[in-house]
Protein backbone atom coordinates (compact mmCIF):
# COMPACT_ATOMS: atom_id res chain seq x y z
CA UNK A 1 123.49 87.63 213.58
CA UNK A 2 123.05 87.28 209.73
CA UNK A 3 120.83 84.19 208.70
CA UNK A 4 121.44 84.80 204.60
CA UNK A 5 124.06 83.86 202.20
CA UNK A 6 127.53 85.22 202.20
CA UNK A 7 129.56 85.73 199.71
CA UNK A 8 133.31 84.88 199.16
CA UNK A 9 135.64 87.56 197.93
CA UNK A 10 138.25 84.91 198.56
CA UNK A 11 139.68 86.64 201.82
CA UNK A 12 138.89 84.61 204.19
CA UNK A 13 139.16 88.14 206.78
CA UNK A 14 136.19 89.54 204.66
CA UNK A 15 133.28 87.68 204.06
CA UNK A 16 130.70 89.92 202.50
CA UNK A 17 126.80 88.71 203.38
CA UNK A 18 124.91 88.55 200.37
CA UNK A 19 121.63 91.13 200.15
CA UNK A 20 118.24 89.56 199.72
CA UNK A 21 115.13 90.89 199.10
CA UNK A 22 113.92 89.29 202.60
CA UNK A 23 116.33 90.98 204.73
CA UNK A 24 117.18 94.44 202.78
CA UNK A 25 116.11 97.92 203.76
CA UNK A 26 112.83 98.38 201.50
CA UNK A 27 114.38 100.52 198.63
CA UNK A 28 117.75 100.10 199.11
CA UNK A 29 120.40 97.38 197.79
CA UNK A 30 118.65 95.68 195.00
CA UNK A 31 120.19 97.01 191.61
CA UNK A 32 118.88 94.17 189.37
CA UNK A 33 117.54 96.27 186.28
CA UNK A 34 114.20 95.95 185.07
CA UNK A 35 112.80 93.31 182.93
CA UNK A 36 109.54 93.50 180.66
CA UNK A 37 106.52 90.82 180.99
CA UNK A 38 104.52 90.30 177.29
CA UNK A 39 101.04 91.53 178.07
CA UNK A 40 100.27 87.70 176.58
CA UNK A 41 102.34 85.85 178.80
CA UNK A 42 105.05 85.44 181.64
CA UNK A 43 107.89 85.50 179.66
CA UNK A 44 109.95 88.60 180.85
CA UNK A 45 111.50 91.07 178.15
CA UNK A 46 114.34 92.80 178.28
CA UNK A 47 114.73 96.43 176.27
CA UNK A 48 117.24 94.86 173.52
CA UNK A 49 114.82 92.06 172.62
CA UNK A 50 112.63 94.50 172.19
CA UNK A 51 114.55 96.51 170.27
CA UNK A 52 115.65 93.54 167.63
CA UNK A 53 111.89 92.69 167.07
CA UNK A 54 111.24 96.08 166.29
CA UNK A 55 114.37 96.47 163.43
CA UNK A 56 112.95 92.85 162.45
CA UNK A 57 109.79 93.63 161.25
CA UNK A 58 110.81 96.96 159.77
CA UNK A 59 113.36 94.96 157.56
CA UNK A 60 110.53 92.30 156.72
CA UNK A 61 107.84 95.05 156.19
CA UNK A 62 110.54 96.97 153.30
CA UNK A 63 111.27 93.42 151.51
CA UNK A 64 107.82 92.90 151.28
CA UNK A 65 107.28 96.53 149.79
CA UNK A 66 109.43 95.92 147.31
CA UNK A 67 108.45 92.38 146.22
CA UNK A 68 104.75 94.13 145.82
CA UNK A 69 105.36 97.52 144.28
CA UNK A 70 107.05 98.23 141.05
CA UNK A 71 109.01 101.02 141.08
CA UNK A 72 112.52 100.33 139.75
CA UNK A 73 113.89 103.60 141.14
CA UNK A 74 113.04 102.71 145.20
CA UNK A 75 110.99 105.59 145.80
CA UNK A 76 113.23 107.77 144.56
CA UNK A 77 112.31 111.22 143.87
CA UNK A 78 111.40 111.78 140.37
CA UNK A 79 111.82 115.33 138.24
CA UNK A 80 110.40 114.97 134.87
CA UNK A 81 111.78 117.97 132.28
CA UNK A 82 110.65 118.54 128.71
CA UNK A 83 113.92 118.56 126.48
CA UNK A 84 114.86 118.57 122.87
CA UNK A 85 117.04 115.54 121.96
CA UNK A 86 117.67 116.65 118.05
CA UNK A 87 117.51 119.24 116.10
CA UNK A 88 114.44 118.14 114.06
CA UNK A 89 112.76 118.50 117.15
CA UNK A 90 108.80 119.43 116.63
CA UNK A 91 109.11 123.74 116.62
CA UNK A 92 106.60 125.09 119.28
CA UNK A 93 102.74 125.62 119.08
CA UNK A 94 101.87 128.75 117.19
CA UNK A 95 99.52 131.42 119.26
CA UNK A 96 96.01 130.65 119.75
CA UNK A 97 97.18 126.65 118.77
CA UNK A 98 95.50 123.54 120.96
CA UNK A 99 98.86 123.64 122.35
CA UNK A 100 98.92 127.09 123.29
CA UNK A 101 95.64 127.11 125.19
CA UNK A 102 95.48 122.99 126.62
CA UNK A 103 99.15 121.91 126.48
CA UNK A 104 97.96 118.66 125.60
CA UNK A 105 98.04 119.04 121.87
CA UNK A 106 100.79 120.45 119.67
CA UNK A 107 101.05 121.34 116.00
CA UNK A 108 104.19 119.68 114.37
CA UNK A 109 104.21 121.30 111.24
CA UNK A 110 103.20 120.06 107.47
CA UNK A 111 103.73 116.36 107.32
CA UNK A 112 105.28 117.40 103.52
CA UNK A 113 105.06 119.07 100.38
CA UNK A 114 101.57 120.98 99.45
CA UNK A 115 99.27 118.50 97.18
CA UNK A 116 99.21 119.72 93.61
CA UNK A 117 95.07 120.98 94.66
CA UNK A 118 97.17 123.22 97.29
CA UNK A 119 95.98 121.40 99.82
CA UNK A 120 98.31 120.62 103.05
CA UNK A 121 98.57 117.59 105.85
CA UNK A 122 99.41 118.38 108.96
CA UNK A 123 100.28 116.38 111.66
CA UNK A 124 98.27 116.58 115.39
CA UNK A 125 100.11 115.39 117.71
CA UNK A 126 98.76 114.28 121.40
CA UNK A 127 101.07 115.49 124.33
CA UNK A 128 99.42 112.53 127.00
CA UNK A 129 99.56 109.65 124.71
CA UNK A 130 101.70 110.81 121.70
CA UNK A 131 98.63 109.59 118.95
CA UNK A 132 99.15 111.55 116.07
CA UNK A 133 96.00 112.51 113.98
CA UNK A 134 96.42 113.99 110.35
CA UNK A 135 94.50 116.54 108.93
CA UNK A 136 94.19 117.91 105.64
CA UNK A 137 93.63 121.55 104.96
CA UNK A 138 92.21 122.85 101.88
CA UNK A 139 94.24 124.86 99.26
CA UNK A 140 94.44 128.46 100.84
CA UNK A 141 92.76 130.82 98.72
CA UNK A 142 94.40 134.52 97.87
CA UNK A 143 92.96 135.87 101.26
CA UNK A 144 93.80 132.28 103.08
CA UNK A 145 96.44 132.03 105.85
CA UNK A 146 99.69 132.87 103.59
CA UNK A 147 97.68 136.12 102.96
CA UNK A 148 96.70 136.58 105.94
CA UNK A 149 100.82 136.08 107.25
CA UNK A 150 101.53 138.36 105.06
CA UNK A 151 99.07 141.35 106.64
CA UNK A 152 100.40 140.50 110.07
CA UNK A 153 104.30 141.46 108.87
CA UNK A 154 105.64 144.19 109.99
CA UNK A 155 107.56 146.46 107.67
CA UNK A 156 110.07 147.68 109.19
CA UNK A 157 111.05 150.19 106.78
CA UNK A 158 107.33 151.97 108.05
CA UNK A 159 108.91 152.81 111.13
CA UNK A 160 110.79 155.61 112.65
CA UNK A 161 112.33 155.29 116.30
CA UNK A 162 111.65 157.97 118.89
CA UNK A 163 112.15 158.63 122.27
CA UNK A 164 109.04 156.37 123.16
CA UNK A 165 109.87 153.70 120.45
CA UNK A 166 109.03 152.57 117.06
CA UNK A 167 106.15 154.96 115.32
CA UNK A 168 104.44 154.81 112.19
CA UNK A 169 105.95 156.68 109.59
CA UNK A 170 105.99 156.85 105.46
CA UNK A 171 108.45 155.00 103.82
CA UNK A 172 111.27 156.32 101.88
CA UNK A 173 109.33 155.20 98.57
CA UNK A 174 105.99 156.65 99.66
CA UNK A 175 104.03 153.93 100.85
CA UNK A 176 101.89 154.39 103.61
CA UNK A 177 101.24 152.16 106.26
CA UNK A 178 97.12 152.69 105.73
CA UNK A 179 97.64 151.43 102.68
CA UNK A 180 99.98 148.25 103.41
CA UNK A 181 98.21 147.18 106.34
CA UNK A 182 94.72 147.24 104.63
CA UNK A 183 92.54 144.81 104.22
CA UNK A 184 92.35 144.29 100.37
CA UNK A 185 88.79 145.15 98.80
CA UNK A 186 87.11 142.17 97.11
CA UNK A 187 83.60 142.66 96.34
CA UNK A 188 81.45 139.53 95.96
CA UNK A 189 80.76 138.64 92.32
CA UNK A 190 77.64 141.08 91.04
CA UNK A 191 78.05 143.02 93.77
CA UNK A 192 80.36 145.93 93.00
CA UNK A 193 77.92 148.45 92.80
CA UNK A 194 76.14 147.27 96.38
CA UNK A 195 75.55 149.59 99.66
CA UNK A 196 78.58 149.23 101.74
CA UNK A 197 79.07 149.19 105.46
CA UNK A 198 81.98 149.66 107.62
CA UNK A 199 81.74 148.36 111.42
CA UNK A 200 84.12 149.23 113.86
CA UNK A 201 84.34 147.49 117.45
CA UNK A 202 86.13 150.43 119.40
CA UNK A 203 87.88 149.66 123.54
CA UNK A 204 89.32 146.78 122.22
CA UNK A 205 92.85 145.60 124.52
CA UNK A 206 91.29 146.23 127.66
CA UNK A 207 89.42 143.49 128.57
CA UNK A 208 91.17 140.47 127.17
CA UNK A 209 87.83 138.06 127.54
CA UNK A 210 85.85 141.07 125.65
CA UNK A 211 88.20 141.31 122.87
CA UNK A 212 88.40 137.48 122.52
CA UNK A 213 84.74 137.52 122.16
CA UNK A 214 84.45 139.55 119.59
CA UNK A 215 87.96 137.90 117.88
CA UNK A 216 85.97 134.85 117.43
CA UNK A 217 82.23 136.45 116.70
CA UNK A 218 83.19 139.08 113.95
CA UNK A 219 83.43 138.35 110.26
CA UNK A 220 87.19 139.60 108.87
CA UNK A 221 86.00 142.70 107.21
CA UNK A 222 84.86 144.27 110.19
CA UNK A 223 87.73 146.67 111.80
CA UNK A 224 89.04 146.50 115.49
CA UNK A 225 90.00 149.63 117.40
CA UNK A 226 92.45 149.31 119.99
CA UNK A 227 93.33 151.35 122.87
CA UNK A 228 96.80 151.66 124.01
CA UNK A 229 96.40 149.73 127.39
CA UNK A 230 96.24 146.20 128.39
CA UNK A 231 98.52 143.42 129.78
CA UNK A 232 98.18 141.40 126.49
CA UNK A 233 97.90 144.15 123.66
CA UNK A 234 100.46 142.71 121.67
CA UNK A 235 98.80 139.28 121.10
CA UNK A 236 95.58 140.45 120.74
CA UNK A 237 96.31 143.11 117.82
CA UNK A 238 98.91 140.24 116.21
CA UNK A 239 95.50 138.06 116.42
CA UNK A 240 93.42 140.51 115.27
CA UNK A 241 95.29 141.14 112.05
CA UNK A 242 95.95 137.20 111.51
CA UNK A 243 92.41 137.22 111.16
CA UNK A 244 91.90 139.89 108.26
CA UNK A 245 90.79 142.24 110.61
CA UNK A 246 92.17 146.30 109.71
CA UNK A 247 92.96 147.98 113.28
CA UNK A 248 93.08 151.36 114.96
CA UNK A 249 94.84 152.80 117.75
CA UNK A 250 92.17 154.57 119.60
CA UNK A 251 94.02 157.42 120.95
CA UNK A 252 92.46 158.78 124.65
CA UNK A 253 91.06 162.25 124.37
CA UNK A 254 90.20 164.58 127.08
CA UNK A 255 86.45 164.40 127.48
CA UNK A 256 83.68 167.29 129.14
CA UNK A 257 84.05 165.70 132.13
CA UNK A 258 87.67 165.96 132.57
CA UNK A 259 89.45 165.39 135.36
CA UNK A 260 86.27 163.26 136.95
CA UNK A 261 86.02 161.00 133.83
CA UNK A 262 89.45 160.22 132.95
CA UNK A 263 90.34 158.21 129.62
CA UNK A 264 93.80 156.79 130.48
CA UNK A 265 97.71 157.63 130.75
CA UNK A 266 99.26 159.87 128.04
CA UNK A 267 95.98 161.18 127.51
CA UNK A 268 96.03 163.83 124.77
CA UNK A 269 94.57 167.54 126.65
CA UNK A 270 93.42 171.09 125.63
CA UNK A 271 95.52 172.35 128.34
CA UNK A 272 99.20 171.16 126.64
CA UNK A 273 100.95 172.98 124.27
CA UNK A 274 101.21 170.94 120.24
CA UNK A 275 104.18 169.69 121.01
CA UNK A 276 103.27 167.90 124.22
CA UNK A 277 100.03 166.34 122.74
CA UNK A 278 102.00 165.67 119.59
CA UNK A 279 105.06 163.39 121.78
CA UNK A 280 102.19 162.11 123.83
CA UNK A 281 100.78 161.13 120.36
CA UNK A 282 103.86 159.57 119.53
CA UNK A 283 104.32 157.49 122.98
CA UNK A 284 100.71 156.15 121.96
CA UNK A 285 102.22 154.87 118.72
CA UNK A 286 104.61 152.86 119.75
CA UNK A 287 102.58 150.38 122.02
CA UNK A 288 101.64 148.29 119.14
CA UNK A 289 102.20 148.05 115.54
CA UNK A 290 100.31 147.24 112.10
CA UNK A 291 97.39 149.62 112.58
CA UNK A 292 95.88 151.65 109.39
CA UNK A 293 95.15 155.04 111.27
CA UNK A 294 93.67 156.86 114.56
CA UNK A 295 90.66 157.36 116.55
CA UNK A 296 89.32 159.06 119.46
CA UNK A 297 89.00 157.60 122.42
CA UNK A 298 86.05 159.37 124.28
CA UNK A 299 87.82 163.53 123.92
CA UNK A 300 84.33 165.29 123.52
CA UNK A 301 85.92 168.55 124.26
CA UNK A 302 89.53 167.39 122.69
CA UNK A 303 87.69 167.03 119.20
CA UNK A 304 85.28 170.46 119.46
CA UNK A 305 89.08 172.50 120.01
CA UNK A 306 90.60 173.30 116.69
CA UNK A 307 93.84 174.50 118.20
CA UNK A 308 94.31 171.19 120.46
CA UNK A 309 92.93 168.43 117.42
CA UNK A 310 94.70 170.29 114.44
CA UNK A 311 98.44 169.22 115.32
CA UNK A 312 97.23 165.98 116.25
CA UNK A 313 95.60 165.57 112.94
CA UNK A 314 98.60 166.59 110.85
CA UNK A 315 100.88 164.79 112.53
CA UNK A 316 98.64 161.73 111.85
CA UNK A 317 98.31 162.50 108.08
CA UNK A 318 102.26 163.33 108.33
CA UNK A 319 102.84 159.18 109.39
CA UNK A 320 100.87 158.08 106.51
CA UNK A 321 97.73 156.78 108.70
CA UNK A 322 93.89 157.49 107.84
CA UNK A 323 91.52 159.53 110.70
CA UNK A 324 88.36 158.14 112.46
CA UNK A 325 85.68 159.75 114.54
CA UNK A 326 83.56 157.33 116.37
CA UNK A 327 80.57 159.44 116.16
CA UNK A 328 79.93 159.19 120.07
CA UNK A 329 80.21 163.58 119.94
CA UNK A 330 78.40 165.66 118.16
CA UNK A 331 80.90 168.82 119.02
CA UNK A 332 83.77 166.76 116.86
CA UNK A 333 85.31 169.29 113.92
CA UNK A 334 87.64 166.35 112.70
CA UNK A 335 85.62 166.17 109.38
CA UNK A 336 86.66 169.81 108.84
CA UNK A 337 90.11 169.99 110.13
CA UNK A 338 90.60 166.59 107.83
CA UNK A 339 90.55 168.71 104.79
CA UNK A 340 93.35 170.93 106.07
CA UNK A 341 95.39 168.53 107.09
CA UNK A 342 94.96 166.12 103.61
CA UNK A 343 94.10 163.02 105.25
CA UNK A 344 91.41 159.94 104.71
CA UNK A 345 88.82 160.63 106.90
CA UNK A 346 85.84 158.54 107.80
CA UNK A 347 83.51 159.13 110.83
CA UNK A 348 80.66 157.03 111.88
CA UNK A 349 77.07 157.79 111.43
CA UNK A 350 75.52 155.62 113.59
CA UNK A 351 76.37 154.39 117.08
CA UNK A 352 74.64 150.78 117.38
CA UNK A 353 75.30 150.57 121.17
CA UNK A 354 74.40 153.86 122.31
CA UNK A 355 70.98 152.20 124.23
CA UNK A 356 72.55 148.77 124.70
CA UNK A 357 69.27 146.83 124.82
CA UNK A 358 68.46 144.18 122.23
CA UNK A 359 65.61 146.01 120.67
CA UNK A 360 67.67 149.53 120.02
CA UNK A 361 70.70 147.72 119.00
CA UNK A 362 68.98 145.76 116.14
CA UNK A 363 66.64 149.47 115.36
CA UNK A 364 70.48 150.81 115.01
CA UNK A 365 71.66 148.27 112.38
CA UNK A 366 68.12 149.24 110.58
CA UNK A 367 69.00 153.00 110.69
CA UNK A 368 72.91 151.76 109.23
CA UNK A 369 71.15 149.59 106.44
CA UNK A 370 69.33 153.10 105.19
CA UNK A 371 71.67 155.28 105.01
CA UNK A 372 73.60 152.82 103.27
CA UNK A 373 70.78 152.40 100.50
CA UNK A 374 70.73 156.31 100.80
CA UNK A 375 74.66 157.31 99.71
CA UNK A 376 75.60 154.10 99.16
CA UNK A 377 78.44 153.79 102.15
CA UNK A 378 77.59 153.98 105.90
CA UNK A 379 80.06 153.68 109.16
CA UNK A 380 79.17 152.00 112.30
CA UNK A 381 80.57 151.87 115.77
CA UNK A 382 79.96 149.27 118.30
CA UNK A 383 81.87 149.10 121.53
CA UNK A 384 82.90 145.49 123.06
CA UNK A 385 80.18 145.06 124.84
CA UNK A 386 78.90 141.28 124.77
CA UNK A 387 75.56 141.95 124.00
CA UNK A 388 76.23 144.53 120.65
CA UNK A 389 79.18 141.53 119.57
CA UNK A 390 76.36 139.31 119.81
CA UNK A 391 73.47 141.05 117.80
CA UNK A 392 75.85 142.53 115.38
CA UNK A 393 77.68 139.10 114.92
CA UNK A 394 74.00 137.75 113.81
CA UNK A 395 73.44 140.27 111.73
CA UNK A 396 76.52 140.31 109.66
CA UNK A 397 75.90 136.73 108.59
CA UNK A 398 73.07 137.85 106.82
CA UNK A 399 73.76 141.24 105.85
CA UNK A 400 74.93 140.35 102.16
CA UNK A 401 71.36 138.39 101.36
CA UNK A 402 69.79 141.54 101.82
CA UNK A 403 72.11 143.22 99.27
CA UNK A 404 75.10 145.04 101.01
CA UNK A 405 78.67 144.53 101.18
CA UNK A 406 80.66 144.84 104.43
CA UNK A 407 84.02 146.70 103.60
CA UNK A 408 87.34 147.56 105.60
CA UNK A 409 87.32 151.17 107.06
CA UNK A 410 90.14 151.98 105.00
CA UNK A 411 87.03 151.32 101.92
CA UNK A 412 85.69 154.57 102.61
CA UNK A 413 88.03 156.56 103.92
CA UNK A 414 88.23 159.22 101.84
CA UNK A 415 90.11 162.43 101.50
CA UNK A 416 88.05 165.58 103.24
CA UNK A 417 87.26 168.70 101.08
CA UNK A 418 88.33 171.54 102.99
CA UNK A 419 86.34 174.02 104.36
């Protein structure tokens, strides 16, 4: 006996009782699907309702993003690339520029023809807001920046290519690259006749923030020795000469203490042959350009062997370049094998640096100052050390008041009597 609902299929043979939830197995014949209750009220939910609120208040929530925010691109991503649109485009930042070193500031060249005092405008130029600030420079004077261009040229008739590269070498009229790379001479009015001093800062190239330092500390007269190594040798010897500065290659010699105390790749050694020392010699040359001669790089017992220095010294005085010892050996025959070989020769007589306290550096420039007043020329040798750029820095700004004259090294580089 069946007490619910039936249901007609419209056969009246089958008549189909209907399944409640009163008289139905527990778990079995209900296939209603589920419906949702709001946790706020009784109002039941089903999944697509659901689902059309939800795409609802996405679309309102994107209308009202872009009613607030202004971005005409919609979020787009964005790639922003520096181009030139014409050719009068501003050219680039020079080395060492405000552009070079910030990229925020550029130089865009002279706003126009020189003034008739010389002078120039040129034009600043703000890479953030695009201001541009004018600035006059005064007239360049004979040793200004055109001279000073002129220095940093190389001529490429003073070089010879080799196996290693481009070397040094006496052009096919004579000149000599000592002598076209030099600094000129000019003596301060009434002081022709004054004490000069040479001062050379030697291991320049291998500490970039070192050689910087002393870049921006050091007067132009005094001369920078460079060794062959270093990431950025290129720019700093091209800066170097910019500046007025003369420079040397500072060639690694073998010192006492060789093998333990190594000074560097392509070093030259007592134990090659003159032919190996002279093509090491010659891979040395060609790491830079634009320097007036050599000098040793440590090569205490390099410099005390007249069989290992001799070929290196003629083939130096062969490539039309002056000789320097840095005075840190007191074994060094360079002075006498310079006569032989007929080349300018200079060597330093005092090492400032050698105690590198403040008190023994400045007693060093006091022993330079007399034996300038004694012959009337004296060499010095600093290395890059912060401390000796510092105190000798300080002490070149006031070295003319007390009556002397600081000179190029190729001043007093002279010619060696042989003996």
């Amino acid at each position: 006996m069946h007490f619910g609902p039936v249901i007609d299929s419209g056969d009246d043979s089958q008549r189909v009782p209907a399944v409640d939830d009163l008289s139905a197995p527990l778990g079995q014949g209900n296939t209603r699907k589920p419906r949702w209750r709001l946790p706020f009220g009784k109002v039941p939910v089903s999944a697509g309702q659901v689902a059309t609120g939800a795409l609802g208040l996405f679309i309102a929530a994107v209308v009202g993003w872009a009613l607030a925010v202004d971005d005409p691109l919609g979020g787009e991503p964005v790639v922003v690339v520096a181009a030139r649109t014409t050719p009068d485009a501003a050219p680039a930042a020079p080395p060492g520029s405000a552009t070079e070193s910030t990229g925020q500031r550029r130089y865009d060249g002279p706003a126009g023809d020189a003034a008739a005092d010389g002078s120039r405008t040129i034009n600043i130029i703000d890479g953030i807001s695009g201001k541009s600030q004018q600035i006059v420079l005064p007239p360049s004077s004979g040793d200004g920046q055109q001279a000073s261009l002129e220095r940093q040229r190389i001529d490429p008739k003073l070089l010879e290519k080799t196996r290693h590269g481009e070397v040094p070498r006496i052009g096919p009229d004579g000149t000599r690259p000592s002598t076209v790379y030099a600094r000129p001479l000019k003596l301060p009015p009434g002081k022709t006749d004054a004490p000069r001093i040479a001062l050379i800062v030697t291991g320049l190239g291998i500490s970039t923030k070192a050689t910087n330092e002393a870049l921006t500390r050091m007067p132009g007269p005094v001369s920078f020795a460079f060794t062959p190594y270093g990431n950025e040798i290129d720019k700093l010897v091209a800066r170097a000469r910019l500046d007025g500065h003369e420079v040397l290659l500072q060639a690694p010699m073998e010192p006492p203490d060789y093998p333990d105390n190594d000074p560097g790749p392509k070093a030259l050694l007592t134990s090659l042959s003159a032919d190996q020392n002279v093509d090491r010699l010659q891979w040395l040359m060609s790491r830079f350009h634009g320097f007036v001669g050599i000098a040793n790089y440590m090569g205490g017992r390099f410099t005390a062997s007249e069989q290992a220095l001799s070929p290196v010294l003629r083939e130096t005085a062969k490539r039309g370049l002056i000789y320097v010892d840095d005075g840190t050996s007191p074994r060094s025959i360079a002075g006498q094998i310079a006569g032989a070989s007929n080349i300018p020769f200079a060597r330093s007589d005092v090492v400032i640096d050698t105690v590198p306290t403040a008190a023994e550096i400045d007693r060093a420039l006091g022993r330079l100052e007399a034996q300038a007043r004694e012959r009337g020329v004296a060499v010095g040798t600093l290395s890059a050390l912060p401390l000796a750029v510092t105190r000798v820095a300080d002490w070149a700004k006031k070295v003319e008041s007390r009556g002397f004259v600081l000179v190029p090294i190729t001043a007093v580089a002279v010619k060696a009597k042989s003996s």
